[in-house]
C-alpha atoms as a PDB file:
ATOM      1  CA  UNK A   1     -14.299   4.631  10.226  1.00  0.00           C
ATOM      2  CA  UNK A   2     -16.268   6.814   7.727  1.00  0.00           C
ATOM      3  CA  UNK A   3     -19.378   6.021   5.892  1.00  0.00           C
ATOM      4  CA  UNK A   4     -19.519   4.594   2.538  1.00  0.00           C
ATOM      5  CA  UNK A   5     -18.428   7.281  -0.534  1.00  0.00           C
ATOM      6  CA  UNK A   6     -21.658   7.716  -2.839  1.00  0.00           C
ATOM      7  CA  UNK A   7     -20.860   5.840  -6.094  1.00  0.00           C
ATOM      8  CA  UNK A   8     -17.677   4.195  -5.236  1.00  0.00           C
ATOM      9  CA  UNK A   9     -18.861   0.614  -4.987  1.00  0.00           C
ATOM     10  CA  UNK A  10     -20.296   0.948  -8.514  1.00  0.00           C
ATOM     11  CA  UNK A  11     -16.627   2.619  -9.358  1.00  0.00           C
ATOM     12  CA  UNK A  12     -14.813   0.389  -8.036  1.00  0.00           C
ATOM     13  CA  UNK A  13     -17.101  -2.617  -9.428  1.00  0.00           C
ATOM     14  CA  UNK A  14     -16.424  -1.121 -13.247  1.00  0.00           C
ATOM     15  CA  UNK A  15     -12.112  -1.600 -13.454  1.00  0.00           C
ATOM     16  CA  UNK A  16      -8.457   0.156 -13.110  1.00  0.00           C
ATOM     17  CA  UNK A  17      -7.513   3.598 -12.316  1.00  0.00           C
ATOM     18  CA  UNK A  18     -10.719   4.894 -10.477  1.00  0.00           C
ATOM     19  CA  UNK A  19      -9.884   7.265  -8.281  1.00  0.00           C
ATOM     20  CA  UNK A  20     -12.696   6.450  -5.937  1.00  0.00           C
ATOM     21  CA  UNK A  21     -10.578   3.702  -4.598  1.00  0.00           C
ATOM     22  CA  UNK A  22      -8.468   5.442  -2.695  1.00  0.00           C
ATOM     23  CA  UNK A  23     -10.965   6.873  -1.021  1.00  0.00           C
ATOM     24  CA  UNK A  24     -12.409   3.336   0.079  1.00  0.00           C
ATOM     25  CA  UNK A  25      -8.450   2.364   1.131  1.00  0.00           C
ATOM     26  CA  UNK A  26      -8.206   5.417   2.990  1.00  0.00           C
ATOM     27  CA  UNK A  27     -11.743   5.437   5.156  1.00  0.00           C
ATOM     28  CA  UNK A  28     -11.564   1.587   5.726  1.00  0.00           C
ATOM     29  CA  UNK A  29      -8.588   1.584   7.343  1.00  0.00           C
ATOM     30  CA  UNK A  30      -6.010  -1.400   6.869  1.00  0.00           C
ATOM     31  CA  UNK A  31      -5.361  -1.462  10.598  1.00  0.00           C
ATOM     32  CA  UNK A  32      -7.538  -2.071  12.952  1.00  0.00           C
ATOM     33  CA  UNK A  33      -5.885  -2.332  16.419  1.00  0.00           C
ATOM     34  CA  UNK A  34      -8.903  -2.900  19.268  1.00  0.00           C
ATOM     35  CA  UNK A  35      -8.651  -1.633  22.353  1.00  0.00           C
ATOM     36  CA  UNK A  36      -7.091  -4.427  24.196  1.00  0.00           C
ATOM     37  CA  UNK A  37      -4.378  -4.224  21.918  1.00  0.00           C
ATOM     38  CA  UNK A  38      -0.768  -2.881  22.929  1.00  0.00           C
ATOM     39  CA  UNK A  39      -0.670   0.694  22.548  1.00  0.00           C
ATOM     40  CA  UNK A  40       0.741   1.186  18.906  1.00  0.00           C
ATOM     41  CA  UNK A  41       3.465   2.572  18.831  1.00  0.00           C
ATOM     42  CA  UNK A  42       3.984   6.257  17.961  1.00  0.00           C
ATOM     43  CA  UNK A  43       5.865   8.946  15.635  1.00  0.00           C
ATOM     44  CA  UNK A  44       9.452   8.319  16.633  1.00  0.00           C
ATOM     45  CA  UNK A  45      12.233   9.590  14.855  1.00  0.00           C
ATOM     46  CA  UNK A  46      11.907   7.499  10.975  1.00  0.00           C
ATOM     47  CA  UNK A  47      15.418   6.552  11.206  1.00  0.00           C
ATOM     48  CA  UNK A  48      15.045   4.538  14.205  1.00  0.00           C
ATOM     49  CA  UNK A  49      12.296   2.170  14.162  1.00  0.00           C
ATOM     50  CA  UNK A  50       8.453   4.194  13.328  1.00  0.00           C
ATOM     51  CA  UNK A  51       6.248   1.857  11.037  1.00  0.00           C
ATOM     52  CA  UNK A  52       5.208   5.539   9.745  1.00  0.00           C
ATOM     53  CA  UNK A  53       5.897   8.909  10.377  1.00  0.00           C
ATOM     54  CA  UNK A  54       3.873  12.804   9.652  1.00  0.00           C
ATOM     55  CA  UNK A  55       5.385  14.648   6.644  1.00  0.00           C
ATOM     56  CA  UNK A  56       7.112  16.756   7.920  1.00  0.00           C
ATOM     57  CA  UNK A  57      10.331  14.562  10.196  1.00  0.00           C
ATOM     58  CA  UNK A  58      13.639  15.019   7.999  1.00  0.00           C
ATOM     59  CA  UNK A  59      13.818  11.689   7.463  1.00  0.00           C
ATOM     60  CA  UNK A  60      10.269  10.999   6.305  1.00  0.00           C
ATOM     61  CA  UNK A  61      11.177  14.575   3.792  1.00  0.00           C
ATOM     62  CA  UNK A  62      14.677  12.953   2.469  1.00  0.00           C
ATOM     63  CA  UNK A  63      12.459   9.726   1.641  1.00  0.00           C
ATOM     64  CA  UNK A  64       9.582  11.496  -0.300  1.00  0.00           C
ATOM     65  CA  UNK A  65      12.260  14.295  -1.927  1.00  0.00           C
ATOM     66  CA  UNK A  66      13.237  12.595  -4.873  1.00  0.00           C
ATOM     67  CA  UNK A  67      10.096  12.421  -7.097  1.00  0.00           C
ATOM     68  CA  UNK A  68      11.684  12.319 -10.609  1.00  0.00           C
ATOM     69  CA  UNK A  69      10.203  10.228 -13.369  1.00  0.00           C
ATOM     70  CA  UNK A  70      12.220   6.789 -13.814  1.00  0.00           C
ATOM     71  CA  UNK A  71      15.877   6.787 -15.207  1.00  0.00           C
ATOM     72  CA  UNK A  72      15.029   3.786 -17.152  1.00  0.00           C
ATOM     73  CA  UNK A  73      12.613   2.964 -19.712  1.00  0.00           C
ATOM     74  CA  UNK A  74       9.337   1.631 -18.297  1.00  0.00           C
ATOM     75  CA  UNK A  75       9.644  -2.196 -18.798  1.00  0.00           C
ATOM     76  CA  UNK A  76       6.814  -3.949 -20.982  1.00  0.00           C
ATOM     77  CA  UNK A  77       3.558  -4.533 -19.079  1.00  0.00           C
ATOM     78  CA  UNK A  78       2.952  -8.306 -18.435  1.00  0.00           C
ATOM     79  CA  UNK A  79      -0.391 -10.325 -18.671  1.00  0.00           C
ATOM     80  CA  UNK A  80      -3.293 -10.040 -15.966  1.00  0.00           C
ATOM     81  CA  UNK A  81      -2.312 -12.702 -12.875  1.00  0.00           C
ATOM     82  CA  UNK A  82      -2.976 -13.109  -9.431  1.00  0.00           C
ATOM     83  CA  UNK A  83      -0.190 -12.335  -7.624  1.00  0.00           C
ATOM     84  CA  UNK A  84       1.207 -14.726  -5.115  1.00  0.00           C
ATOM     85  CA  UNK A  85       4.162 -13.490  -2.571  1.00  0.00           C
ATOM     86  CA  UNK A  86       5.415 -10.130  -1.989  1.00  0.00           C
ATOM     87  CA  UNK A  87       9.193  -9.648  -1.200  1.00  0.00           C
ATOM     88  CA  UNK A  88      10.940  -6.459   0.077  1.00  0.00           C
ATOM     89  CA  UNK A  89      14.448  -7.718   0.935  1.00  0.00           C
ATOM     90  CA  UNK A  90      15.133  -3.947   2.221  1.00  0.00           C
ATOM     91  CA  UNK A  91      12.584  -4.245   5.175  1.00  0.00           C
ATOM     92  CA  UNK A  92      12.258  -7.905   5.179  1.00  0.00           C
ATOM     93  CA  UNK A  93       9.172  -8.749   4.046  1.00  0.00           C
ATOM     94  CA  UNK A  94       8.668 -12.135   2.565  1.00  0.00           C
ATOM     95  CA  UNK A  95       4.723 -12.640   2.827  1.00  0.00           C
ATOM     96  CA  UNK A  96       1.820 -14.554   0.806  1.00  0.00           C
ATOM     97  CA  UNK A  97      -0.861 -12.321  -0.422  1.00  0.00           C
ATOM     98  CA  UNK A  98      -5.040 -12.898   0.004  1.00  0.00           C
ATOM     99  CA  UNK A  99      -7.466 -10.952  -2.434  1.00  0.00           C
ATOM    100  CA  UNK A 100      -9.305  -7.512  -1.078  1.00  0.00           C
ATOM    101  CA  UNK A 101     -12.829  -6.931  -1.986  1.00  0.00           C
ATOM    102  CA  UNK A 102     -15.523  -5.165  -1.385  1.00  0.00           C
ATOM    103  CA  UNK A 103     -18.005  -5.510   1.811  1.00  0.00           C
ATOM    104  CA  UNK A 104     -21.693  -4.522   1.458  1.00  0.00           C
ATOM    105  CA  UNK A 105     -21.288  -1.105   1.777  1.00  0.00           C
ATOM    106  CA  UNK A 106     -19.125  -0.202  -1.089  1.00  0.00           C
ATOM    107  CA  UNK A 107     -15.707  -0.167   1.313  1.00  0.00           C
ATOM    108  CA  UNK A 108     -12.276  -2.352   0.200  1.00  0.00           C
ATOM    109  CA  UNK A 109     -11.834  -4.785   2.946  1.00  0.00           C
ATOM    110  CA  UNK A 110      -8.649  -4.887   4.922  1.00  0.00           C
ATOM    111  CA  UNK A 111      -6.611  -7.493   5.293  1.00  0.00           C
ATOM    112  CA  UNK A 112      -7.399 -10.713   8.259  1.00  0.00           C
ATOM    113  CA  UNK A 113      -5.936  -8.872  11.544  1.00  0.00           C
ATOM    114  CA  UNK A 114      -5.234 -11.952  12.697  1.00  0.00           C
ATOM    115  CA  UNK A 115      -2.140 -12.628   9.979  1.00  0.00           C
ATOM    116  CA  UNK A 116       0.473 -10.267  11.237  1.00  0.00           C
ATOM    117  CA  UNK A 117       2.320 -11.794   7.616  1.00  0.00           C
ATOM    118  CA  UNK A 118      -0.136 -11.202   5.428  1.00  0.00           C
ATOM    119  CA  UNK A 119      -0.391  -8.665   2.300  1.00  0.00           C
ATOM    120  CA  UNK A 120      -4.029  -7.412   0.622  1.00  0.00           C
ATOM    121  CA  UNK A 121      -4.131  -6.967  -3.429  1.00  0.00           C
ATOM    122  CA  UNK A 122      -7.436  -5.768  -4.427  1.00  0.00           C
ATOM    123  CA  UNK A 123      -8.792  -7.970  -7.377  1.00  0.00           C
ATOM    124  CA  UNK A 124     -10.979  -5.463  -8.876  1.00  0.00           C
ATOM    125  CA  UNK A 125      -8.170  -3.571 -10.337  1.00  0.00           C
ATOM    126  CA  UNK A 126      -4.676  -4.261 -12.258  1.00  0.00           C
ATOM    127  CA  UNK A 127      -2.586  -6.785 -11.024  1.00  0.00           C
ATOM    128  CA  UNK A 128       1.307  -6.097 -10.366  1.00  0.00           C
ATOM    129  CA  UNK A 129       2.991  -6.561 -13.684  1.00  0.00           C
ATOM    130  CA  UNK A 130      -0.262  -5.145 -15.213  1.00  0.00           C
ATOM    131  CA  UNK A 131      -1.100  -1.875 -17.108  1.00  0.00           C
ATOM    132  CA  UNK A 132      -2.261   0.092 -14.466  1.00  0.00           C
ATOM    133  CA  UNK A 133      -1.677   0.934 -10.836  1.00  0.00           C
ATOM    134  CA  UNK A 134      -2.155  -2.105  -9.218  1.00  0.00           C
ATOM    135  CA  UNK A 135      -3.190  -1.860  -4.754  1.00  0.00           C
ATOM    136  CA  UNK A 136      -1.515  -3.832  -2.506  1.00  0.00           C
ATOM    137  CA  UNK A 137      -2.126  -2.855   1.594  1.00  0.00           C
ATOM    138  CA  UNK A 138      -0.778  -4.116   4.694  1.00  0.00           C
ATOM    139  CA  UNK A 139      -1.081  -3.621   8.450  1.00  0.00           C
ATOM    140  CA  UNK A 140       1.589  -1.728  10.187  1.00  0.00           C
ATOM    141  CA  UNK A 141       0.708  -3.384  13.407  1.00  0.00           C
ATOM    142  CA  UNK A 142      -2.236  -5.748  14.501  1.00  0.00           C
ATOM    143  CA  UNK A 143      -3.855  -7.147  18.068  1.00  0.00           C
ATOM    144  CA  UNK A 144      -0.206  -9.067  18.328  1.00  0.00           C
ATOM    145  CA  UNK A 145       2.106  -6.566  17.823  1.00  0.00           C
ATOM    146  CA  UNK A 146       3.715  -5.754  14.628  1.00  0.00           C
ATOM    147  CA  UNK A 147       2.697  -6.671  11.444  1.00  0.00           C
ATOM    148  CA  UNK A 148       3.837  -6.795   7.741  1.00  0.00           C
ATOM    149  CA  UNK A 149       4.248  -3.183   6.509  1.00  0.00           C
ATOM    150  CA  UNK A 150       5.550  -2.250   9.781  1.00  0.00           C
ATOM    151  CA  UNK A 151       8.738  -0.441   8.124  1.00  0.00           C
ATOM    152  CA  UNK A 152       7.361   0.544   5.056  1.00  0.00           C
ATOM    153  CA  UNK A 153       8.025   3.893   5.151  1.00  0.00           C
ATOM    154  CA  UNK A 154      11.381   3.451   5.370  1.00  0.00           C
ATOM    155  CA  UNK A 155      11.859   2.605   1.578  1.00  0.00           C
ATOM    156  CA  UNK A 156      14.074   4.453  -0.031  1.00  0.00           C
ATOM    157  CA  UNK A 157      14.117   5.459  -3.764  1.00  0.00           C
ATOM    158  CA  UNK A 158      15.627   2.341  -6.034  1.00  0.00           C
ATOM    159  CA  UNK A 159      14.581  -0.256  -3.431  1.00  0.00           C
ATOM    160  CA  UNK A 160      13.247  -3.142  -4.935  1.00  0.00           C
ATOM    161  CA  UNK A 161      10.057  -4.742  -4.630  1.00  0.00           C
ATOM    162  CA  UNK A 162       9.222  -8.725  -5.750  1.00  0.00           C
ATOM    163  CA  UNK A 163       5.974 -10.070  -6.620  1.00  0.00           C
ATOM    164  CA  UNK A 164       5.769 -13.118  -7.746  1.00  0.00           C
ATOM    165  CA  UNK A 165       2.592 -14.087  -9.811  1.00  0.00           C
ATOM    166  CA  UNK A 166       0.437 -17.239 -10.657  1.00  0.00           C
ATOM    167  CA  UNK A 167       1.630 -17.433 -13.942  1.00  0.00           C
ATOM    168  CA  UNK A 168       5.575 -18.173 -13.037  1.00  0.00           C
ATOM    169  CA  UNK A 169       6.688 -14.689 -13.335  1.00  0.00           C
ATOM    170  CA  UNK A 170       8.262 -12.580 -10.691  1.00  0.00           C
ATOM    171  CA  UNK A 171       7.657  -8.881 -11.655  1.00  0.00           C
ATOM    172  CA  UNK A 172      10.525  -6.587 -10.000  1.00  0.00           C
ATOM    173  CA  UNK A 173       9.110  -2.580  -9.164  1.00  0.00           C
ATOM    174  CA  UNK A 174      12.104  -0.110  -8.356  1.00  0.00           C
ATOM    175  CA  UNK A 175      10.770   2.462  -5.623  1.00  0.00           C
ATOM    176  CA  UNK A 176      10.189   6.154  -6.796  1.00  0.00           C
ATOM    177  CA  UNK A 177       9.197   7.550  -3.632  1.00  0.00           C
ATOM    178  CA  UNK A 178       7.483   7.124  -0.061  1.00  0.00           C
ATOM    179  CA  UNK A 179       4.724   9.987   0.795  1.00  0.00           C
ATOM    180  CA  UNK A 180       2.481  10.469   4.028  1.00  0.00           C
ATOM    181  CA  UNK A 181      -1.066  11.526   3.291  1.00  0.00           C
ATOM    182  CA  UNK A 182      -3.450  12.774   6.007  1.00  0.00           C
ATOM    183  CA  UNK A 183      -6.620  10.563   5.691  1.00  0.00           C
ATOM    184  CA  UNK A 184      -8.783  13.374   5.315  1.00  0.00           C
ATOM    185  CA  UNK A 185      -6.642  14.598   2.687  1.00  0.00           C
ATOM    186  CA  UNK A 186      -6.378  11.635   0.509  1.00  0.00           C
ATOM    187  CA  UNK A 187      -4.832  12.405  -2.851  1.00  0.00           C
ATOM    188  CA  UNK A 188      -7.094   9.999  -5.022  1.00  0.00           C
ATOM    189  CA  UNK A 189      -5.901  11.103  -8.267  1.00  0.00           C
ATOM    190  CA  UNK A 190      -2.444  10.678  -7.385  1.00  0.00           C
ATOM    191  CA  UNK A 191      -2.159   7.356  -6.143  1.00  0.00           C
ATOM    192  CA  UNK A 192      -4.693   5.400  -8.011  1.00  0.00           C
ATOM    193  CA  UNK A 193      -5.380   7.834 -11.282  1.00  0.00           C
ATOM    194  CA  UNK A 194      -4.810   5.717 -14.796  1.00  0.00           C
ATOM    195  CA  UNK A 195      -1.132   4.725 -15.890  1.00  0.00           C
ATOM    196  CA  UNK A 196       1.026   4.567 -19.485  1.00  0.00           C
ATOM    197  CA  UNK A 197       2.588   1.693 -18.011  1.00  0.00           C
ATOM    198  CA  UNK A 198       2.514  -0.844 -14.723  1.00  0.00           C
ATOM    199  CA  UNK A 199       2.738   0.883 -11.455  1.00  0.00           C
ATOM    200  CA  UNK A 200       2.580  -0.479  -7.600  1.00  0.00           C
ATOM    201  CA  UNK A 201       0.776   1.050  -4.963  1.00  0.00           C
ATOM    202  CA  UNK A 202       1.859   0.036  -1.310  1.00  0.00           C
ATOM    203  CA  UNK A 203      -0.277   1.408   1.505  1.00  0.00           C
ATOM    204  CA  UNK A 204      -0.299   0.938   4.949  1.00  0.00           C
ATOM    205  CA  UNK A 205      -1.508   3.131   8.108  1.00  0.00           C
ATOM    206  CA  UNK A 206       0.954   5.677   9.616  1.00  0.00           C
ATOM    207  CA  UNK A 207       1.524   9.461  11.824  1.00  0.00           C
ATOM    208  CA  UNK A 208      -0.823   9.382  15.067  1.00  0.00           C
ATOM    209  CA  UNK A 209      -2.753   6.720  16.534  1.00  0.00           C
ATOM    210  CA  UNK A 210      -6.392   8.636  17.536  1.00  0.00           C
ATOM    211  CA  UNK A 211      -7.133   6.261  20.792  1.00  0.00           C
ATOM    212  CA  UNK A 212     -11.071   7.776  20.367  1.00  0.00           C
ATOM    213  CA  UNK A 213     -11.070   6.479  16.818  1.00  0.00           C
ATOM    214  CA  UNK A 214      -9.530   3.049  17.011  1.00  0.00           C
ATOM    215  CA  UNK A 215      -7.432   4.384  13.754  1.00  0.00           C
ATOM    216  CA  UNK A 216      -4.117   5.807  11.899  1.00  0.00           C
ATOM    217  CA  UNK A 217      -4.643   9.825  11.196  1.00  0.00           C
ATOM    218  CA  UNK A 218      -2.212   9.108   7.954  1.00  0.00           C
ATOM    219  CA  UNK A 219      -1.822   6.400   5.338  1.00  0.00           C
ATOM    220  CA  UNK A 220       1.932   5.672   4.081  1.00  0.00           C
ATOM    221  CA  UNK A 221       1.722   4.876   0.348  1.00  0.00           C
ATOM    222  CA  UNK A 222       4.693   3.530  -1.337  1.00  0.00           C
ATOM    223  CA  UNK A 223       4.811   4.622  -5.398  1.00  0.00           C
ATOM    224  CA  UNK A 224       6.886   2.411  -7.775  1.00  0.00           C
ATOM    225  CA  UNK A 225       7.024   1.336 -10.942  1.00  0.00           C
ATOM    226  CA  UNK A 226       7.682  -1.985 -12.564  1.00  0.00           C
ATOM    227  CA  UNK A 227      11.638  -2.072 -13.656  1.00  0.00           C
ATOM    228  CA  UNK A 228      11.597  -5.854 -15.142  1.00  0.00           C
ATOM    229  CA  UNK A 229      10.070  -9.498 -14.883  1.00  0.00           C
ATOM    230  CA  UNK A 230      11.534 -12.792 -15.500  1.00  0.00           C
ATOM    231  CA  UNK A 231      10.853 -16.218 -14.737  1.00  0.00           C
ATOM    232  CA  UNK A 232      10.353 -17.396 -11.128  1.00  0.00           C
END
């Protein structure tokens, strides 16, 4: 795990869109397998099974290729509130979400590893349904074995992604693509630069496992934008 980023925590601290935050996501990783845990397991050919793959598998390429702008008109942004359950019928996730925040040293804290069923938003910046791009992580795999974002990067363009939010709305996302960054290539601007409109951010940790390290060489990051919202 890195050190903290100079200035982030006061970044981070002041609202939405800084790009600083991606690189607390990336260095404090959102999975945190110890050494007694089952070996995680590794890059396997996307179509099968792999929780996350490296760039460059044909399957993991046909997922990130289409990259065009949404066929529909952005819906209209929705009111600040806490979200409550995150649904991906596609992978079947059905899970309750905590809050992320920051530890002393400027860093986003991951989610409990002891939840395998257990999503992260990070309260410091939009929420889904929001104007913004709002952070949601997940571990691929914990201590126990597999965890909630464990097929994440199998999303495919036009999947859809639920949140359902404190104020009795369920905001609906439609998936624009699925990229693999290298850690130490974090693309800050990309994922969590300033919006038009509401955007989702999923991230999760994928490519090798570095035994030596304790950590995920790549983070998965879902893009999507919201598509529409009605009542839950």
């Amino acid at each position: 795990m890195a050190g903290v980023v100079p200035g982030a925590s006061r970044l981070l601290r002041a609202g939405l869109g800084a790009a600083a935050v991606g690189l607390l996501v990336m260095y404090n990783s959102v999975d945190t397998a110890p050494a007694s845990a089952p070996e995680p397991v590794q890059a396997a050919p996307p179509a099968a099974s792999a929780p996350a793959v490296p760039g460059a598998g044909p399957a993991a390429a046909a997922a990130a290729a289409p990259k065009a702008t949404p066929a529909a008109p952005a819906a209209p942004v929705l009111k600040a509130a806490k979200p409550t359950r995150l649904r991906i019928p596609q992978i079947g996730v059905d899970a309750p979400f905590t809050e992320l925040t920051l530890n002393p040293a400027g860093q986003l804290n991951a989610p409990p590893p002891d939840d395998k069923n257990l999503v992260g938003w990070y309260r410091g910046g939009a929420s889904p349904g929001e104007r913004g791009s709002a952070v949601v992580a997940g571990h691929v795999d914990t201590a126990k074995g597999p965890a909630v974002f464990l097929l994440l990067s199998l999303l495919l363009p036009g999947n859809k992604v639920e949140v359902s939010r404190a104020d009795g709305t369920v905001a609906v996302f439609s998936v624009d693509s699925v990229e693999t960054f290298a850690k130490s290539a974090f693309p800050d601007q990309k994922v969590y630069g300033k919006t038009p409109d509401s955007q989702l951010r999923l991230i999760t940790c994928g490519g090798t496992y570095d035994k030596k390290r304790k950590d995920y060489l790549d983070n998965v990051v879902v893009f999507a934008h919201l598509e529409s919202s009605h009542k839950a």
